[in-house]
N, C-alpha and C. Protein backbone atom coordinates (compact mmCIF):
# COMPACT_ATOMS: atom_id res chain seq x y z
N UNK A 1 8.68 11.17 15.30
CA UNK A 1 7.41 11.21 14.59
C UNK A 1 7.19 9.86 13.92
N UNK A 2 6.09 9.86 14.11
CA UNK A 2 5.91 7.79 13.28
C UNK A 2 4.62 8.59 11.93
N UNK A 3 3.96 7.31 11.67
CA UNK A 3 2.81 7.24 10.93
C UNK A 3 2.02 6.59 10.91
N UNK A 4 1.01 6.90 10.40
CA UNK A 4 -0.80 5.65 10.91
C UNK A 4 -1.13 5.44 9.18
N UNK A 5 -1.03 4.34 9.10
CA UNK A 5 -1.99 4.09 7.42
C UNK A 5 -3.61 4.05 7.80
N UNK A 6 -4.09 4.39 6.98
CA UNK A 6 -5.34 5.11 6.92
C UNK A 6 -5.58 4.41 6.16
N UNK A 7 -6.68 3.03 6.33
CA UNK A 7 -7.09 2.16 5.22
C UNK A 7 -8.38 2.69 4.39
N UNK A 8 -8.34 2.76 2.90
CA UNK A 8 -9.59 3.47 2.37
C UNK A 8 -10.48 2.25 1.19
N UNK A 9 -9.62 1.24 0.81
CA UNK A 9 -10.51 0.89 -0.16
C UNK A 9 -9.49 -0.59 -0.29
N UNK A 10 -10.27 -1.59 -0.94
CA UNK A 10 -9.22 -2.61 -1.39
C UNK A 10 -9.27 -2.85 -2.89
N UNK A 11 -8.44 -4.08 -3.83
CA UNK A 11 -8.85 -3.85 -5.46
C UNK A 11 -8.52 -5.90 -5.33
N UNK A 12 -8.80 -5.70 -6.91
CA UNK A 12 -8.27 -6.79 -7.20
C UNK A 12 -7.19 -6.85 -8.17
N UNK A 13 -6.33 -7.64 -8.42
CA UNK A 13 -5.14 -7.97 -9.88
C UNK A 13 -5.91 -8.18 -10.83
N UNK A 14 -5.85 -7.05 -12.06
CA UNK A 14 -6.80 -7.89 -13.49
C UNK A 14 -5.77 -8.80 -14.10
N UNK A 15 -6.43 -10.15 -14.66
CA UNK A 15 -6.41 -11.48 -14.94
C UNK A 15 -5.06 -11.35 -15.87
N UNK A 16 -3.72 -11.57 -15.21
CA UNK A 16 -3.05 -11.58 -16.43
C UNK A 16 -2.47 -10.52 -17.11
N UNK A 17 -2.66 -9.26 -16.03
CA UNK A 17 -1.71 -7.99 -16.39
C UNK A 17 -1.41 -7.60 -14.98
N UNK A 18 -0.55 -6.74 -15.33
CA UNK A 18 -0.36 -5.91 -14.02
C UNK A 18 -0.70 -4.97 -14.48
N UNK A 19 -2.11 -4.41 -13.78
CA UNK A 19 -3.05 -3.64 -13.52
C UNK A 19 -3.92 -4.13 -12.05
N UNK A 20 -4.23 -2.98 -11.29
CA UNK A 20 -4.70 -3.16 -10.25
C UNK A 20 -5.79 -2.20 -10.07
N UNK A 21 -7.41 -2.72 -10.46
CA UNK A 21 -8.38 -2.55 -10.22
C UNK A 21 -8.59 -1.96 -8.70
N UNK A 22 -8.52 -0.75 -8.42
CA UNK A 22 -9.12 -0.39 -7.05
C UNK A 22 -10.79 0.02 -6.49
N UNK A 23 -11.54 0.18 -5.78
CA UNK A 23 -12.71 0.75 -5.43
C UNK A 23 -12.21 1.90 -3.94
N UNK A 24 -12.60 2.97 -4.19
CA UNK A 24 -12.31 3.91 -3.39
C UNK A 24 -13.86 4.59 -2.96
N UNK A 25 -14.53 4.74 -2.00
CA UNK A 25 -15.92 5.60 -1.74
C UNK A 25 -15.03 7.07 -1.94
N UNK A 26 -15.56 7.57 -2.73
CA UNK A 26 -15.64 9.12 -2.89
C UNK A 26 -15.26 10.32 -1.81
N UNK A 27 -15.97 9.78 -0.58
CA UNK A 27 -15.78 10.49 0.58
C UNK A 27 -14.12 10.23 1.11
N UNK A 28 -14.03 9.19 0.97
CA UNK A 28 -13.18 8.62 1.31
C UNK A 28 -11.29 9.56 0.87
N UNK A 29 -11.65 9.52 -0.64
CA UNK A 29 -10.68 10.11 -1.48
C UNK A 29 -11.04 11.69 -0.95
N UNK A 30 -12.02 12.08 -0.70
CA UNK A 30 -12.26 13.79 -1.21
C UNK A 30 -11.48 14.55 0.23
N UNK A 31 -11.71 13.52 1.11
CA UNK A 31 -11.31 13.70 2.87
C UNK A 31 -9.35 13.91 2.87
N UNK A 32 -8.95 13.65 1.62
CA UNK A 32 -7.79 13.44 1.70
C UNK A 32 -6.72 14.46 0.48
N UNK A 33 -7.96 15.39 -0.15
CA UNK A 33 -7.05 16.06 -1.02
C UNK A 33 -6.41 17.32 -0.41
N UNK A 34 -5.48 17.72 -1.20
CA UNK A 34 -4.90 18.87 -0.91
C UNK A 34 -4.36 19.13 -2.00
N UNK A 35 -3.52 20.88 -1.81
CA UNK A 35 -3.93 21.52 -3.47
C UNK A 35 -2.37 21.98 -2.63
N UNK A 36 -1.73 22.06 -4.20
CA UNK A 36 -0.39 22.32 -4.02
C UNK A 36 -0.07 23.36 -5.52
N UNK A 37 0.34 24.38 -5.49
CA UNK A 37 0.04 25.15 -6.82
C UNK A 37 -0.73 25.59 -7.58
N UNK A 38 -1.89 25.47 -6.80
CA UNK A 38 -3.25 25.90 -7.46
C UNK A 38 -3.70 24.22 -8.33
N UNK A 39 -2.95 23.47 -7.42
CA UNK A 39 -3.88 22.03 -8.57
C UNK A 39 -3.87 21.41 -7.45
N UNK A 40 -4.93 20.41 -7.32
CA UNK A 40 -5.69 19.63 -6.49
C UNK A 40 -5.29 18.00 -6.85
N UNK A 41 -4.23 17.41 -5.44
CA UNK A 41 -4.21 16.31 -5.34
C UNK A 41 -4.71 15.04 -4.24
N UNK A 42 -4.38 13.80 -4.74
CA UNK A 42 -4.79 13.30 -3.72
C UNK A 42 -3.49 11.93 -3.94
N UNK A 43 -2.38 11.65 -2.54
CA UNK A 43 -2.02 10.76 -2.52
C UNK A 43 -2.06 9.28 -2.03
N UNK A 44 -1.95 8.28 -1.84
CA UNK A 44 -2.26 7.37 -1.59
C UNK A 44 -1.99 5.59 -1.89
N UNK A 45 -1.21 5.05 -1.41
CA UNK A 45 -0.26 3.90 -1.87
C UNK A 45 -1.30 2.88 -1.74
N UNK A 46 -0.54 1.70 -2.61
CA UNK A 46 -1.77 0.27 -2.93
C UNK A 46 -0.64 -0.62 -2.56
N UNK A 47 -1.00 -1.75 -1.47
CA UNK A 47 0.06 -3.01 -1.65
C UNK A 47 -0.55 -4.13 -1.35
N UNK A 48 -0.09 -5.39 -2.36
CA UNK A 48 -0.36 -6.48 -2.13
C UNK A 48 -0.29 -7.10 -0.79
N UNK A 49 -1.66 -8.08 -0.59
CA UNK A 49 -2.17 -8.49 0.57
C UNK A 49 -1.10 -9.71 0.63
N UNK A 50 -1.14 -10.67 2.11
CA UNK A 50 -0.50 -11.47 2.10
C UNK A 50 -0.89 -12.87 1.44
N UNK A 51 -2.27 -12.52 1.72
CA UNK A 51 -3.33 -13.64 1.00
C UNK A 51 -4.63 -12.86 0.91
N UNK A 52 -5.00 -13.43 -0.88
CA UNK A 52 -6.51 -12.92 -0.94
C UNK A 52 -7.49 -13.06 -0.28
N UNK A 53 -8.27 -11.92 0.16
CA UNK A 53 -9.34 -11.85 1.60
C UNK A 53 -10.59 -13.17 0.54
N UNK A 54 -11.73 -12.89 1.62
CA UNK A 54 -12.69 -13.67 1.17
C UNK A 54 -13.51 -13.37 0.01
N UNK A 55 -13.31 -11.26 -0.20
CA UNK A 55 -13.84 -10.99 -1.38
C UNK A 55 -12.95 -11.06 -2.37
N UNK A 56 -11.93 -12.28 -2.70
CA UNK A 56 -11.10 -11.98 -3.55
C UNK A 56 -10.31 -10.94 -4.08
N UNK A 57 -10.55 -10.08 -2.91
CA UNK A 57 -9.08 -8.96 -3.29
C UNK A 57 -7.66 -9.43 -3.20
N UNK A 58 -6.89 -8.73 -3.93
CA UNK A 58 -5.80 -9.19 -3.98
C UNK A 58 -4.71 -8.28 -3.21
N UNK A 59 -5.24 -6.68 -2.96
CA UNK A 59 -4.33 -5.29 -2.81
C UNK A 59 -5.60 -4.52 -1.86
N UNK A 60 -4.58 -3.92 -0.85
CA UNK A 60 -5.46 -2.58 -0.23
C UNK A 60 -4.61 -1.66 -0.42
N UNK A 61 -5.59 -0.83 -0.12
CA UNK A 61 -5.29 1.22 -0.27
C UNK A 61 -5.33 1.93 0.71
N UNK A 62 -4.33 2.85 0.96
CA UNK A 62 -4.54 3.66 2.64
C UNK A 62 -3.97 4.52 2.24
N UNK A 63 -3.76 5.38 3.01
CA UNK A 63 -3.07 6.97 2.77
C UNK A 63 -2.19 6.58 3.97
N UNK A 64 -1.19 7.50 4.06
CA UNK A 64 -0.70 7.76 5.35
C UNK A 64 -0.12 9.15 6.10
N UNK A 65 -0.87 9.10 7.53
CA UNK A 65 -0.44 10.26 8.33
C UNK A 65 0.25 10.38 8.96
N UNK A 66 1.03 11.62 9.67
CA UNK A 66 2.23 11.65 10.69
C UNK A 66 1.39 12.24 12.11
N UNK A 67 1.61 11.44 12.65
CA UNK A 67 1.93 11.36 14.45
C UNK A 67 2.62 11.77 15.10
N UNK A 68 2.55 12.61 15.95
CA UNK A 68 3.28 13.22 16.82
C UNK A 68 3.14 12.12 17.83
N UNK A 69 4.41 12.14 18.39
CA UNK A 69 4.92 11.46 19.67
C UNK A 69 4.78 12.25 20.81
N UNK A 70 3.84 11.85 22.30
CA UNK A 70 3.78 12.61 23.14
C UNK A 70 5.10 12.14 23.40
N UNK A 71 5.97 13.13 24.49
CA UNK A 71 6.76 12.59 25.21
C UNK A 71 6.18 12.35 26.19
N UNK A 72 7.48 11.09 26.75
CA UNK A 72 7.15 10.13 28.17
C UNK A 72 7.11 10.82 29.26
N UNK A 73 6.74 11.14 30.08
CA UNK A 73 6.56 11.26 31.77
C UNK A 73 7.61 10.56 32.48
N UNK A 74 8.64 11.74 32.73
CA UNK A 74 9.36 11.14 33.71
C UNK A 74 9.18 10.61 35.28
N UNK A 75 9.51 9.41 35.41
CA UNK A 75 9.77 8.82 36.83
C UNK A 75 10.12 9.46 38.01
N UNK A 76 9.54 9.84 38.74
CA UNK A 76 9.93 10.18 40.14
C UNK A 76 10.82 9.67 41.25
């Protein structure tokens, strides 16, 4: 089984803290909750880019899913 990151939003570094400003569309987050105990979550990891894009972000956001592996087709 592998996994697919699911890119949803990017942020920037605020000036001089570590804090990381994200923007997420709504749809985006709501497509991804699930409720575990009668409470409603949503997970989702942030990691620094290699270099800041052109909108000066510094970090993107994705979720990630599991993949099933077809198996291969054996050779004749």
């Amino acid at each position: 089984m592998t996994t697919t990151k699911n890119y949803i939003g990017k942020g920037k570094q605020v000036q001089n803290i570590d804090i990381i400003k994200v923007n997420i569309r709504f749809e985006e987050i709501a497509a991804i909750v699930y409720e575990k105990n009668g409470k409603s979550y949503v997970s989702f990891e942030i990691a620094k880019l290699k270099e800041t894009d052109q909108f000066g972000n510094t970090h993107t956001c994705y979720f990630t899913t599991k993949v099933e592996e077809t198996p291969a087709k054996k050779k004749k």
